[in-house]
C-alpha atoms as a PDB file:
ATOM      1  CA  UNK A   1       0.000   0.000   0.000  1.00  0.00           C
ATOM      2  CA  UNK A   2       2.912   2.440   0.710  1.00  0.00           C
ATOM      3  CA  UNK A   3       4.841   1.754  -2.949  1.00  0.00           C
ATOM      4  CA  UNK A   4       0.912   2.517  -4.484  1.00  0.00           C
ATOM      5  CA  UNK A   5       0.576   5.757  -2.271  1.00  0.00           C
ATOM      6  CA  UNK A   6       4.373   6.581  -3.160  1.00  0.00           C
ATOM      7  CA  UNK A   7       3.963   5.675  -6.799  1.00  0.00           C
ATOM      8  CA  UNK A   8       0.870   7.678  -7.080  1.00  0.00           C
ATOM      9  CA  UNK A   9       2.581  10.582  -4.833  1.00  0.00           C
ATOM     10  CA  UNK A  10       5.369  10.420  -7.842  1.00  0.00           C
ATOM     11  CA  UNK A  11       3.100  10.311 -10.810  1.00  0.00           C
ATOM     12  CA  UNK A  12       1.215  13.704  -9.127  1.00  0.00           C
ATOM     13  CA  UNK A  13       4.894  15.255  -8.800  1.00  0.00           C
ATOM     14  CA  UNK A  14       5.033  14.629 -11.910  1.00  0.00           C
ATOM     15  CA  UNK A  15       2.012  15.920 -13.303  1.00  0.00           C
ATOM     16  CA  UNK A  16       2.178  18.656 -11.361  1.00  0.00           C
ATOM     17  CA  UNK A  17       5.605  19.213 -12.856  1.00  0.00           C
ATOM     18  CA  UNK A  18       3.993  19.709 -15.973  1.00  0.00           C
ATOM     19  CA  UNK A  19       0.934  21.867 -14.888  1.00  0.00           C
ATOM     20  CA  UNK A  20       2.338  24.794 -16.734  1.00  0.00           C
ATOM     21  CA  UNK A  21       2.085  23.078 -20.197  1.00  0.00           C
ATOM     22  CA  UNK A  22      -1.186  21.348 -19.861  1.00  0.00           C
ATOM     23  CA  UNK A  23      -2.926  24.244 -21.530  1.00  0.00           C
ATOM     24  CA  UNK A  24      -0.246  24.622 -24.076  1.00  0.00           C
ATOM     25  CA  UNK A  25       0.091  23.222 -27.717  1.00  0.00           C
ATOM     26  CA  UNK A  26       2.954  20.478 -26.738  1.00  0.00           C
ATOM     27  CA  UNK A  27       1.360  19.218 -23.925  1.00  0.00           C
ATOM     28  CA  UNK A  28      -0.572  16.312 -25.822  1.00  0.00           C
ATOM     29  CA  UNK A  29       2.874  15.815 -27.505  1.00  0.00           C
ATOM     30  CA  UNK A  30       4.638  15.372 -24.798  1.00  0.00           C
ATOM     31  CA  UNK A  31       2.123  12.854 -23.457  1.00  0.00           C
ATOM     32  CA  UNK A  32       2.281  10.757 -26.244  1.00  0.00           C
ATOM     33  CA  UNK A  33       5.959  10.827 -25.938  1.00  0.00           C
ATOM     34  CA  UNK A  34       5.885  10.038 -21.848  1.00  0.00           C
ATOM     35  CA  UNK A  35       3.871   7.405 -22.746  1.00  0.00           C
ATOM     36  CA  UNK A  36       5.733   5.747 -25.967  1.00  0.00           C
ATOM     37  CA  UNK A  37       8.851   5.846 -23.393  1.00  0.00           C
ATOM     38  CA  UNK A  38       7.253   4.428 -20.614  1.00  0.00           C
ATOM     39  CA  UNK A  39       5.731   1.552 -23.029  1.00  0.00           C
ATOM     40  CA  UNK A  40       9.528   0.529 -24.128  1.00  0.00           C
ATOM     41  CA  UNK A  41      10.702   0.578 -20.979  1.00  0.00           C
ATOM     42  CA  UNK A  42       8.308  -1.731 -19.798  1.00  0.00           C
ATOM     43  CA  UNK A  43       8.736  -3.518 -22.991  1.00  0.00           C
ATOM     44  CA  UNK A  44      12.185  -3.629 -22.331  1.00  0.00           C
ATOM     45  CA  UNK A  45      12.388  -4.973 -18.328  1.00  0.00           C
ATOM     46  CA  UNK A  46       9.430  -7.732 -18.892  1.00  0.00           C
ATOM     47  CA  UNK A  47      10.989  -9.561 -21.869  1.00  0.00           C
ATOM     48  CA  UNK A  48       7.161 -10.152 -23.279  1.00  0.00           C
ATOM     49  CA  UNK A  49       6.393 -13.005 -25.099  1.00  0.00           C
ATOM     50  CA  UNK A  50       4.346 -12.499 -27.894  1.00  0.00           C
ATOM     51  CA  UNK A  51       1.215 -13.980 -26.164  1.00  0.00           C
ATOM     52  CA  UNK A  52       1.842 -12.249 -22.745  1.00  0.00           C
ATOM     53  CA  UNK A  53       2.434  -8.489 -24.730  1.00  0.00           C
ATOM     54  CA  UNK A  54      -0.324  -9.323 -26.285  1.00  0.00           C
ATOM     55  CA  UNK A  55      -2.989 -10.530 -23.118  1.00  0.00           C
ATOM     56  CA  UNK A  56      -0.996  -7.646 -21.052  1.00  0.00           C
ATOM     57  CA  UNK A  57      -0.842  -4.557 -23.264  1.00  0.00           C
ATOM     58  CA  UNK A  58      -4.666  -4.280 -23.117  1.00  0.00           C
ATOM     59  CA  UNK A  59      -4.814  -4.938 -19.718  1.00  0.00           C
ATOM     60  CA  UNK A  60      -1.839  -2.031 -18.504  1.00  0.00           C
ATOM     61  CA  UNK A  61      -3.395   0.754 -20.912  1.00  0.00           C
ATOM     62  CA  UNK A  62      -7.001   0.670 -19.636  1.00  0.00           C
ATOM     63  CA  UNK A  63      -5.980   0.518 -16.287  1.00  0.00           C
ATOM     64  CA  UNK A  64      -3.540   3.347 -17.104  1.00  0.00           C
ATOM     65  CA  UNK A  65      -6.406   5.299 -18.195  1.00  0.00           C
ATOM     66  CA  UNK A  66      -8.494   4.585 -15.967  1.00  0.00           C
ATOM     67  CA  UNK A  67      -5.739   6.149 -13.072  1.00  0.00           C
ATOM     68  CA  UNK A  68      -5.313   8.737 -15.174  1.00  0.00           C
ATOM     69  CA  UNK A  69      -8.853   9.565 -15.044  1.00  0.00           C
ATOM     70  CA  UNK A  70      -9.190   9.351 -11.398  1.00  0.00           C
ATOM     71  CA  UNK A  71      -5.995  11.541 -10.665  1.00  0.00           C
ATOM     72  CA  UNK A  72      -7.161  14.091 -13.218  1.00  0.00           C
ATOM     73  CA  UNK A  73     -10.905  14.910 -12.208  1.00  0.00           C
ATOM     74  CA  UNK A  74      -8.809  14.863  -8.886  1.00  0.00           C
ATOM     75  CA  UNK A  75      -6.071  17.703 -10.373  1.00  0.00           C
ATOM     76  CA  UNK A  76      -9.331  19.637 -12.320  1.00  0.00           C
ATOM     77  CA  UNK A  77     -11.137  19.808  -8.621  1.00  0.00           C
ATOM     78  CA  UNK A  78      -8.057  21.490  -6.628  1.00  0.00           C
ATOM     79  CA  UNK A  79      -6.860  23.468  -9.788  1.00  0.00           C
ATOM     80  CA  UNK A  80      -6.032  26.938  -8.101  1.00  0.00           C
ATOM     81  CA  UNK A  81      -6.766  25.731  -5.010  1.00  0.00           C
ATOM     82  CA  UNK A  82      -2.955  26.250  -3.592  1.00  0.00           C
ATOM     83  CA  UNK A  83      -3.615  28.284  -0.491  1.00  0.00           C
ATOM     84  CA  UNK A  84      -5.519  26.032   1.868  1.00  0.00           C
ATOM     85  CA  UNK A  85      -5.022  28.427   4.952  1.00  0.00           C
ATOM     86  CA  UNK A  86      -7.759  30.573   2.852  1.00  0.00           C
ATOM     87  CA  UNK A  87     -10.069  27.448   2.612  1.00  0.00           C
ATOM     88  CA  UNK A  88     -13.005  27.525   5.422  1.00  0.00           C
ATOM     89  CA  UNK A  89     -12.928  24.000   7.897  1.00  0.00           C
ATOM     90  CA  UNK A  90     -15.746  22.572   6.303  1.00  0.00           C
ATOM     91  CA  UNK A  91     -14.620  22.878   2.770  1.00  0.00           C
ATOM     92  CA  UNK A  92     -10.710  21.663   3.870  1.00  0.00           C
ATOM     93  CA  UNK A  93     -12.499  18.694   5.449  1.00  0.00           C
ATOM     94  CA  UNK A  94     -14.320  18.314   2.069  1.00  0.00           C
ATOM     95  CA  UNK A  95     -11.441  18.605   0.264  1.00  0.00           C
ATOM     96  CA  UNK A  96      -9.333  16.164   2.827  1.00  0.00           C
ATOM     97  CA  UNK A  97     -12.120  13.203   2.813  1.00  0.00           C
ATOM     98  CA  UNK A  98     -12.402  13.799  -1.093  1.00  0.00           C
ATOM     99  CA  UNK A  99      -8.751  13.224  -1.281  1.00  0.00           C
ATOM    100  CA  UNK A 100      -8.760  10.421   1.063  1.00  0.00           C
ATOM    101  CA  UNK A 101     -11.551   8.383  -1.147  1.00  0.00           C
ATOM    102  CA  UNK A 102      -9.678   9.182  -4.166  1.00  0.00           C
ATOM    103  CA  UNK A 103      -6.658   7.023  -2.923  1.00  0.00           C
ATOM    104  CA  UNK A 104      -9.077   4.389  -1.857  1.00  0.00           C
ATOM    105  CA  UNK A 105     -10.053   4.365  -5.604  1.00  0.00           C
ATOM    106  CA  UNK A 106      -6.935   4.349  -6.798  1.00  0.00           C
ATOM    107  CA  UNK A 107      -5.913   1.460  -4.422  1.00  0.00           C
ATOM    108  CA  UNK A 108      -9.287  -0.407  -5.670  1.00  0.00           C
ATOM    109  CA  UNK A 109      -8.098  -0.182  -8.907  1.00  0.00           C
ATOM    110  CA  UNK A 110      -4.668  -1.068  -8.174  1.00  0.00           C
ATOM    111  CA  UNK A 111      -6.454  -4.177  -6.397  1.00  0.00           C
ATOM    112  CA  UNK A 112      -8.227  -5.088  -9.767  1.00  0.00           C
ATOM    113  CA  UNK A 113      -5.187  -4.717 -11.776  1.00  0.00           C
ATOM    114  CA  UNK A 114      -3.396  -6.721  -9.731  1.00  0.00           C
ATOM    115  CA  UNK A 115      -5.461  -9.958 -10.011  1.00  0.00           C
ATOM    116  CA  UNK A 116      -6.086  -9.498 -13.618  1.00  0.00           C
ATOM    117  CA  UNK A 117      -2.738  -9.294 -14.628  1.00  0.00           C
ATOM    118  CA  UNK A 118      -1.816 -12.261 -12.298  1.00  0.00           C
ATOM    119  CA  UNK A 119      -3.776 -14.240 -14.729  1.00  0.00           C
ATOM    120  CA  UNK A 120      -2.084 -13.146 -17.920  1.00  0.00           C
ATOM    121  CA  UNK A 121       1.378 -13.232 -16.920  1.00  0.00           C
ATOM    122  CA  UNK A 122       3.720 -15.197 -14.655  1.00  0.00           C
ATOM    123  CA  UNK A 123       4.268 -13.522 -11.186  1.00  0.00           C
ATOM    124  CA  UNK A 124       7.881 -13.078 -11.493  1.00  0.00           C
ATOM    125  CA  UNK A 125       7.036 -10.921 -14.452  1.00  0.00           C
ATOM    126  CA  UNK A 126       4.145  -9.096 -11.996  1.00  0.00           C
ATOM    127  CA  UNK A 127       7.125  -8.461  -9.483  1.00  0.00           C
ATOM    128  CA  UNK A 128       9.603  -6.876 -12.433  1.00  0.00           C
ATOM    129  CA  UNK A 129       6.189  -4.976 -13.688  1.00  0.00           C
ATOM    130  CA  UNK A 130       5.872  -2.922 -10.243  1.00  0.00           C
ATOM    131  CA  UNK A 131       9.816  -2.587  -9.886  1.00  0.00           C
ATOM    132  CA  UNK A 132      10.037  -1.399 -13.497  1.00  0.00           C
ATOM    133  CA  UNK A 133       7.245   1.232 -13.044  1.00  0.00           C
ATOM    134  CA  UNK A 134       8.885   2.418  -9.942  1.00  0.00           C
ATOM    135  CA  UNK A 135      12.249   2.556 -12.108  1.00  0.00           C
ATOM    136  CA  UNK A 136      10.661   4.651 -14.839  1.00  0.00           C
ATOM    137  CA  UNK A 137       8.744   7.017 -12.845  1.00  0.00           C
ATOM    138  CA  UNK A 138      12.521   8.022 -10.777  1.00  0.00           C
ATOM    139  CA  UNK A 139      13.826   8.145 -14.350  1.00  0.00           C
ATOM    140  CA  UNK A 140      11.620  10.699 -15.309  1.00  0.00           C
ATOM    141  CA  UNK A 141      11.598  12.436 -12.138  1.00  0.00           C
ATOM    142  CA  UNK A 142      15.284  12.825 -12.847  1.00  0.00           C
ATOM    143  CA  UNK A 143      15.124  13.949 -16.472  1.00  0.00           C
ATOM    144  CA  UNK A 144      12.570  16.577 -15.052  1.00  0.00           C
ATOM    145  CA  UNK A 145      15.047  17.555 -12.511  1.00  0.00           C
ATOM    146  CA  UNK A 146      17.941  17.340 -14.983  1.00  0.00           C
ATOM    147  CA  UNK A 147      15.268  20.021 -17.644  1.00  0.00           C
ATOM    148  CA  UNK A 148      14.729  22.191 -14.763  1.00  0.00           C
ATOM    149  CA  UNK A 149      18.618  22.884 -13.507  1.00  0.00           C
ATOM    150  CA  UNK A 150      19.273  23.279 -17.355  1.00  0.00           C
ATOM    151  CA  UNK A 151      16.272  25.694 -17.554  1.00  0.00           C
ATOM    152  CA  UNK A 152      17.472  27.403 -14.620  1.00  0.00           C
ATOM    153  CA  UNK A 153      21.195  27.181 -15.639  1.00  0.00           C
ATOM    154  CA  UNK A 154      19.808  29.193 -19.038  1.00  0.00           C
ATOM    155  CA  UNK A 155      17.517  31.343 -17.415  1.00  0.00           C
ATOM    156  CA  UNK A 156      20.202  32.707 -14.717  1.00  0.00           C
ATOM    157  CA  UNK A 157      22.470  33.382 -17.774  1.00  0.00           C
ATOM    158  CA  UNK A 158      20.315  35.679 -19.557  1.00  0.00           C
ATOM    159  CA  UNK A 159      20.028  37.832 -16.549  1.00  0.00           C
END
């Protein structure tokens, strides 16, 4: 339950890494190319049969999407919302219970992955799955982190 809160903790960092460009024209773009990378690097630490990519590649994207869904009506409900000393009790303790159900969701879904997936490949390849998706989301955490000090690096030269 912790990796699931920390892995969803990361994939909100990262999001919210990219809040800025969600309204602008690369932003789709750059989805597509998150998610093409995060495909062959899955692709790449499971060693897929042809049978198993093909049973587990429907399987990972709808469940994909459905997270996504959950932590973005989640994102579109708190946009703005950065300030919570403004926020009255009752609407914090709105906001906090909301928040609290939406992990329960998440770990539901998590739940249903899990023992669909069991069935489609072995669970050694299950155990390399979640290691691998932990892998990739501290890779991209560090190429964020590695576009930001260059960003900043440019930025502070300018001046």
């Amino acid at each position: 339950m912790k990796r699931l809160l920390a892995l969803s903790g990361l994939m909100l960092l990262v999001l919210g890494s990219l809040h800025a460009q969600i309204n602008g024209p690369g932003f789709e773009k750059y989805m597509e190319r998150f998610k093409s990378e995060r495909v062959a690097f899955l692709s790449d630490k499971l060693d897929f049969t042809v049978e198993e990519a093909q049973k587990f590649w429907p399987l990972y994207n709808q469940y994909q999407n459905k997270r996504g869904e959950l932590l973005k009506s989640k994102q579109m409900e708190n946009h703005g919302r950065r300030n919570w000393k403004e926020i009255d009790s009752e609407e914090l303790e709105a906001m906090v219970d909301a928040r609290v159900e939406q992990e329960l969701k998440l770990a539901e879904l998590k739940l249903k992955f899990h023992k669909e997936i069991k069935k489609v490949i072995p669970i050694q390849k299950v155990v390399r799955l979640y290691r691998a998706e932990n892998e990739f989301m501290n890779f991209m955490l560090r190429k964020i982190e590695n576009q930001r000090s260059q960003y900043r690096r440019s930025g502070s030269r300018e001046k």
